[in-house]
C-alpha atoms as a PDB file:
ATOM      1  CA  UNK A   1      91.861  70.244  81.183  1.00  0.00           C
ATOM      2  CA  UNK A   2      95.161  69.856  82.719  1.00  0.00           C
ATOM      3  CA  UNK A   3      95.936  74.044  81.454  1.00  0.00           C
ATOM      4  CA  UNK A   4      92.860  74.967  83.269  1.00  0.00           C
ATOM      5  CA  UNK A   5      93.627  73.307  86.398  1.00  0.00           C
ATOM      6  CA  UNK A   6      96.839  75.134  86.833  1.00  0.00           C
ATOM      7  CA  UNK A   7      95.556  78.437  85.764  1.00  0.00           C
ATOM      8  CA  UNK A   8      93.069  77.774  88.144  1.00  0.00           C
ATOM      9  CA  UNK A   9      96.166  77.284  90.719  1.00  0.00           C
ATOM     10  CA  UNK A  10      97.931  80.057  89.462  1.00  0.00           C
ATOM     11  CA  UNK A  11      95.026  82.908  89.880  1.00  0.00           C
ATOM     12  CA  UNK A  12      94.949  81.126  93.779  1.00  0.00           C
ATOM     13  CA  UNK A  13      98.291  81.984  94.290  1.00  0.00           C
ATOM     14  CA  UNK A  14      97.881  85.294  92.574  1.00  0.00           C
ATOM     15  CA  UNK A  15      95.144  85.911  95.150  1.00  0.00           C
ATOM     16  CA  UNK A  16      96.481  84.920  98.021  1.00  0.00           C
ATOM     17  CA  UNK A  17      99.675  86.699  97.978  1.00  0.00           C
ATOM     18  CA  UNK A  18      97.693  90.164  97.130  1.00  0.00           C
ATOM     19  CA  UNK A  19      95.118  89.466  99.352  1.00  0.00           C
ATOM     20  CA  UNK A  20      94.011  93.070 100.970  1.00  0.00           C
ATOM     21  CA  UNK A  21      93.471  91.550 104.381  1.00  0.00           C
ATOM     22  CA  UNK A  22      89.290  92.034 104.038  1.00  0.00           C
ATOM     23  CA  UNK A  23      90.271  95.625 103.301  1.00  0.00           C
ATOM     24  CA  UNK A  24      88.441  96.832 100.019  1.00  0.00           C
ATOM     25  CA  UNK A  25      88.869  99.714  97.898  1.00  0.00           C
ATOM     26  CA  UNK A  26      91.228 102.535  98.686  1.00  0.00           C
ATOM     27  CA  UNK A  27      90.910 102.449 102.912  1.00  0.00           C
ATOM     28  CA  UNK A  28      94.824 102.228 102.730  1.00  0.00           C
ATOM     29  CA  UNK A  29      95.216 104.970 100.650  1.00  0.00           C
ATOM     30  CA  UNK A  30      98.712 106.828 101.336  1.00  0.00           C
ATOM     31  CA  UNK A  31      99.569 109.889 102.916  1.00  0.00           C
ATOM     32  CA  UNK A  32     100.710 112.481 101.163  1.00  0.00           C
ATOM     33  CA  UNK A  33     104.578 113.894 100.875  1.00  0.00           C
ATOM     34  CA  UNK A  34     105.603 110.620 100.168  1.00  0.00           C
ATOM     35  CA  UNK A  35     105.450 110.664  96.280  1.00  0.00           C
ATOM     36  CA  UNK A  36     107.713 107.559  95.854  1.00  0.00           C
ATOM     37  CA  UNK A  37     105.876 105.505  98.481  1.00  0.00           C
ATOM     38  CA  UNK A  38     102.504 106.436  96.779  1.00  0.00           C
ATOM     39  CA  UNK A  39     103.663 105.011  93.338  1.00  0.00           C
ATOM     40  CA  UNK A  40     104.570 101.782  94.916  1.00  0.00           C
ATOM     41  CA  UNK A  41     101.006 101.761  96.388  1.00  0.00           C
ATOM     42  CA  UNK A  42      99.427 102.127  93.289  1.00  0.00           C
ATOM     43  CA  UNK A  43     101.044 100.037  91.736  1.00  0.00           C
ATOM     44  CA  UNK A  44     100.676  97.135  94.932  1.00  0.00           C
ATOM     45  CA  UNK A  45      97.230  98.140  95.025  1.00  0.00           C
ATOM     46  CA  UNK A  46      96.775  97.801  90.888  1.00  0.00           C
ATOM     47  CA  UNK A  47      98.375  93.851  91.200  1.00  0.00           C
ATOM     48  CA  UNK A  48      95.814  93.563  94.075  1.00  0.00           C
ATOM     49  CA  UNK A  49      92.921  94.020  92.046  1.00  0.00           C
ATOM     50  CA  UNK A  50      94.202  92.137  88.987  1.00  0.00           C
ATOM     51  CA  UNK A  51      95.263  88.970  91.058  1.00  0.00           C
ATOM     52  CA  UNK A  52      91.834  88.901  92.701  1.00  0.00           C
ATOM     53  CA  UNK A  53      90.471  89.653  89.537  1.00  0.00           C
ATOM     54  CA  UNK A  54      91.942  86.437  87.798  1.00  0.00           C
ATOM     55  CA  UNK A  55      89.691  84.130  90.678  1.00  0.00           C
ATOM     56  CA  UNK A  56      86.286  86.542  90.143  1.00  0.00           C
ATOM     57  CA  UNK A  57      83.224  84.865  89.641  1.00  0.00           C
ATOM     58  CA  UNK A  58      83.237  86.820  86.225  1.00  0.00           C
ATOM     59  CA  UNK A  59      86.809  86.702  85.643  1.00  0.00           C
ATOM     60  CA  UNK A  60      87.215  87.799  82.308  1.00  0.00           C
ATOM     61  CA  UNK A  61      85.060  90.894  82.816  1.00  0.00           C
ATOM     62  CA  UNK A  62      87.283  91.682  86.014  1.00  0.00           C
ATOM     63  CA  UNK A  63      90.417  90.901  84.717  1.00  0.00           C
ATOM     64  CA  UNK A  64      89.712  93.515  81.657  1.00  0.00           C
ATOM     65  CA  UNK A  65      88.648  96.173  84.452  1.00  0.00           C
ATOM     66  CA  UNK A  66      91.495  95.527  86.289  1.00  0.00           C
ATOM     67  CA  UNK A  67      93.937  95.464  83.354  1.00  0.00           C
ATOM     68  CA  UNK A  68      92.028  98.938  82.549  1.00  0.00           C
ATOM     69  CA  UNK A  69      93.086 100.077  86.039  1.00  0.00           C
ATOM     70  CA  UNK A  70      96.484  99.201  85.897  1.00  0.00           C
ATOM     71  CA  UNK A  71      96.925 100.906  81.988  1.00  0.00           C
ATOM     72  CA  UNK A  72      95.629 104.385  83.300  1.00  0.00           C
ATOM     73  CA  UNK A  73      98.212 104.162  86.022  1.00  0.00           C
ATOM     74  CA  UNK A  74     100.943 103.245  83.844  1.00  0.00           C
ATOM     75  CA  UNK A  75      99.707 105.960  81.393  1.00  0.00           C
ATOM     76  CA  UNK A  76     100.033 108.151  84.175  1.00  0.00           C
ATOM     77  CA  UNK A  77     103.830 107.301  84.487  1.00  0.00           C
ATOM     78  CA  UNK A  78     104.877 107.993  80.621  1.00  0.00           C
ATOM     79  CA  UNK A  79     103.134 111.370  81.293  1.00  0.00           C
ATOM     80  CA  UNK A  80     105.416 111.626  84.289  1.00  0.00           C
ATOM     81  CA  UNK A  81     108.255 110.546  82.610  1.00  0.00           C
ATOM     82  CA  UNK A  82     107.984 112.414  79.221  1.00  0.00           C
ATOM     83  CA  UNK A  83     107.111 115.783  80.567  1.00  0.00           C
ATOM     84  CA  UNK A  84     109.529 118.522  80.466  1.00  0.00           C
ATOM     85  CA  UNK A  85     110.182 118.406  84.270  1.00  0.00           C
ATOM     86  CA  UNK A  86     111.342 115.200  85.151  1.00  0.00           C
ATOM     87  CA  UNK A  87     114.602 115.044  87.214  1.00  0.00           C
ATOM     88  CA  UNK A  88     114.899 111.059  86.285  1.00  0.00           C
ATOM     89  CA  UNK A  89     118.327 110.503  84.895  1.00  0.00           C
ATOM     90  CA  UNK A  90     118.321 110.081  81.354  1.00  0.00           C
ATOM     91  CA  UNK A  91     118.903 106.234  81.315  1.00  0.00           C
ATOM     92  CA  UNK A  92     116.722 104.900  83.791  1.00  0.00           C
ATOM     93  CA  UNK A  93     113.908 107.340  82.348  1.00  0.00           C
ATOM     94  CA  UNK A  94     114.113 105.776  79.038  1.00  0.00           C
ATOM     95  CA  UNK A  95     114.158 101.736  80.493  1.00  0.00           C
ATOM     96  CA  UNK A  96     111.222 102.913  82.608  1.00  0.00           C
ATOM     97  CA  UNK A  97     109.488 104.334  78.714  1.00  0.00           C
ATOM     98  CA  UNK A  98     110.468 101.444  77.422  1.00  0.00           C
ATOM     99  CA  UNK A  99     108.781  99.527  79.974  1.00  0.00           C
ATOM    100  CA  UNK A 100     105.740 101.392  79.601  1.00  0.00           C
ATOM    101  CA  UNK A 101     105.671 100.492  76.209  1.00  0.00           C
ATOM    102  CA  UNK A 102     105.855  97.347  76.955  1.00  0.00           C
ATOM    103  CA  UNK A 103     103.009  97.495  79.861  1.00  0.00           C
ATOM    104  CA  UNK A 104     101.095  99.128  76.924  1.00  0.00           C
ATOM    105  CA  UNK A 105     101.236  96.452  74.837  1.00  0.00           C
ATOM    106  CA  UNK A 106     100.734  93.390  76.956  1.00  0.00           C
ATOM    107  CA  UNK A 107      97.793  95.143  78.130  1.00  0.00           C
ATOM    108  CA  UNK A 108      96.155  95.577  74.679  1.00  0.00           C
ATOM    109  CA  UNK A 109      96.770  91.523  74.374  1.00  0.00           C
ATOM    110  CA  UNK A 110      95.410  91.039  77.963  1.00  0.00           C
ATOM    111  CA  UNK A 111      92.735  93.106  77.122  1.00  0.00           C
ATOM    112  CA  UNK A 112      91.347  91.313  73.897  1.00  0.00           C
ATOM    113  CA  UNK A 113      91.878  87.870  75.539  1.00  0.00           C
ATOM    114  CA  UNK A 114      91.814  87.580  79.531  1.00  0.00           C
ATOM    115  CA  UNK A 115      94.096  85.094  80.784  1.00  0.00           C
ATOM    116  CA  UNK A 116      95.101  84.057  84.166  1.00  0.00           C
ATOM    117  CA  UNK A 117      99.084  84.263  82.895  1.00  0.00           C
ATOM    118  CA  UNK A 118      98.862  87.590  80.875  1.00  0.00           C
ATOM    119  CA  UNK A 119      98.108  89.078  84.234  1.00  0.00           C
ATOM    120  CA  UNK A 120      99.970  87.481  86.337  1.00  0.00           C
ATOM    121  CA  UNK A 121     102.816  88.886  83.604  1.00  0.00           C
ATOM    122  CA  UNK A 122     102.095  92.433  84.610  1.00  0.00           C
ATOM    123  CA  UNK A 123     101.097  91.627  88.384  1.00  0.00           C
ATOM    124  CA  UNK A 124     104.620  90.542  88.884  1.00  0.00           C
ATOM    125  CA  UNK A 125     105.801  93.867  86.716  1.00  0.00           C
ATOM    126  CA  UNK A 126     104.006  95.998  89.095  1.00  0.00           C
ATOM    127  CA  UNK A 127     105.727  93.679  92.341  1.00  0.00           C
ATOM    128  CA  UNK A 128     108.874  93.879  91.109  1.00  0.00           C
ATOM    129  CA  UNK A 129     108.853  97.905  90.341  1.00  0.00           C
ATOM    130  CA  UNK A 130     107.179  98.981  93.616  1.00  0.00           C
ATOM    131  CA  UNK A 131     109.400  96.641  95.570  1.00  0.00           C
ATOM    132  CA  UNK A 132     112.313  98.786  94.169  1.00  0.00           C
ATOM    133  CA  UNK A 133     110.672 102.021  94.747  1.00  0.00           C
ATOM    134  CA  UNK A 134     110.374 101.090  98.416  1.00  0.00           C
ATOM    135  CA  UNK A 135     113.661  99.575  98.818  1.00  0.00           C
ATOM    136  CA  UNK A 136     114.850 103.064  97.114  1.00  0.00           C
ATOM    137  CA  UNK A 137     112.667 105.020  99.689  1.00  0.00           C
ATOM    138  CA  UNK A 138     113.744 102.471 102.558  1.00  0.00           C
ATOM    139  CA  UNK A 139     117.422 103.412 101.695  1.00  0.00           C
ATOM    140  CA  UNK A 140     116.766 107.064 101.150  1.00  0.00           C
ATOM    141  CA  UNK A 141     115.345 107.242 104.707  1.00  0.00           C
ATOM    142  CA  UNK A 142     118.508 104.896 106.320  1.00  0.00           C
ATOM    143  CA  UNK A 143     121.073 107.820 104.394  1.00  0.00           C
ATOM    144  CA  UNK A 144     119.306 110.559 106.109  1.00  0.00           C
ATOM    145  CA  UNK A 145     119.284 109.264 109.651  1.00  0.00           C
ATOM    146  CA  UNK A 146     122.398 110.050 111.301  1.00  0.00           C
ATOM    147  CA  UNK A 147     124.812 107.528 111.740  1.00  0.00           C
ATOM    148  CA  UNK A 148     125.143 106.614 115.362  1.00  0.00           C
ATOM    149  CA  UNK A 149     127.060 103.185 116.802  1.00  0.00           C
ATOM    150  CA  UNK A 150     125.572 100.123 117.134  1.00  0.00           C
ATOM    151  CA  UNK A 151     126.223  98.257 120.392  1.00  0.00           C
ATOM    152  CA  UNK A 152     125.673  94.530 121.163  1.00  0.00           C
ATOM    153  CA  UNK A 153     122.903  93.604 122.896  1.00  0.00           C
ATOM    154  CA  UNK A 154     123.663  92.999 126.475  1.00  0.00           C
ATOM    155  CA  UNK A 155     127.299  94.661 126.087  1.00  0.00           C
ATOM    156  CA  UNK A 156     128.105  97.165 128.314  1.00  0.00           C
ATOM    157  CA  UNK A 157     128.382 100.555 127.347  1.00  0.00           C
ATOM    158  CA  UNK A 158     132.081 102.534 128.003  1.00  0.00           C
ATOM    159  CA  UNK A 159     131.980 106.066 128.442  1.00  0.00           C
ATOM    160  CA  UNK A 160     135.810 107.153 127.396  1.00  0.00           C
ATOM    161  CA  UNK A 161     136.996 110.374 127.627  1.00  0.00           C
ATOM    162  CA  UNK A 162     138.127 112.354 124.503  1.00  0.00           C
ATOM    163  CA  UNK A 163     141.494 112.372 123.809  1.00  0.00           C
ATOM    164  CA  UNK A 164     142.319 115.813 124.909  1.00  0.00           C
ATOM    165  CA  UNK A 165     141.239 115.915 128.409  1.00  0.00           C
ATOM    166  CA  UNK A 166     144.088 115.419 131.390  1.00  0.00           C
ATOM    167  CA  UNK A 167     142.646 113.353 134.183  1.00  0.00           C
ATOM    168  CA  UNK A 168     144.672 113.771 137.434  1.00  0.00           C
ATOM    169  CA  UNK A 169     144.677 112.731 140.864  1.00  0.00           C
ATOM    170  CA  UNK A 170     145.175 115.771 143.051  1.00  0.00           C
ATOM    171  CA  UNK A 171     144.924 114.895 146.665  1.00  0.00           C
ATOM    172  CA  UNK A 172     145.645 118.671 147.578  1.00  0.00           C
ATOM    173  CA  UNK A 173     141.814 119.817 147.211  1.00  0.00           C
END
């Protein structure tokens, strides 16, 4: 009784923090151009549906669609990552395959017995992945601004002149 009661608490929480703001399906689907910024969607969107999944009135039957959701996309990512073309570096192409392995087979458990913590496993897989491919994006976009100084709020601003220019006084003209 007492396990049930905090799954119960646990598929709340999982809810509530991927709540789509009454938003359903894909009306904030991503622009395109962005390719990095659409992965972290999908994959925010994918721990959406699985956390809300977890408190459906048919939750097992949810959580399995969900989970089935969430495997195509991260089958879509070995396909990414094994094809001939990718410019990942080596290393973090192989962690990311051996994550998807690992996605792969969590999901097979998840699917043949729906729990509230087997998804919240791969909820928080998904959180923690697309929070990196935004703070990769989000760092991308800082490196490509120019740099330009930062001044104080309510400090004044000094114009100086550059080093090479002779200021004079000439009372003559």
């Amino acid at each position: 009784m007492n396990q049930n009661y905090k799954a119960q608490g646990q598929a709340r929480h999982l809810q509530t923090v991927y709540t789509n703001n009454g938003q359903t399906g894909y009306s904030t689907v991503p622009q395109g151009g962005l390719p990095q910024y659409t992965e972290a969607w999908a994959l925010i969107e994918a721990a959406r549906r699985m956390a809300e999944a977890t408190t459906a009135d048919d939750s097992k039957n949810a959580m399995r669609e969900a989970l089935r959701l969430n495997w195509r996309l991260w089958t879509i990512f070995q396909v990414e990552l094994t094809g001939g073309q990718s410019t990942i570096p080596e290393e973090l192409r192989m962690n990311m395959l051996n994550l998807c392995k690992y996605v792969d087979q969590h999901t097979v458990g998840a699917l043949a017995e729906p729990t509230t913590k087997k998804v919240e496993i791969l909820v928080n897989i998904n959180r923690d992945i697309a929070g990196g491919l935004l703070d990769g994006l989000k760092k991308a976009v800082e490196d490509a601004e120019p740099e330009q100084p930062r001044e104080r709020p309510g400090a004044q601003s000094r114009q100086s002149a550059p080093d090479d220019v002779l200021v004079t006084l000439d009372e003559t003209a």
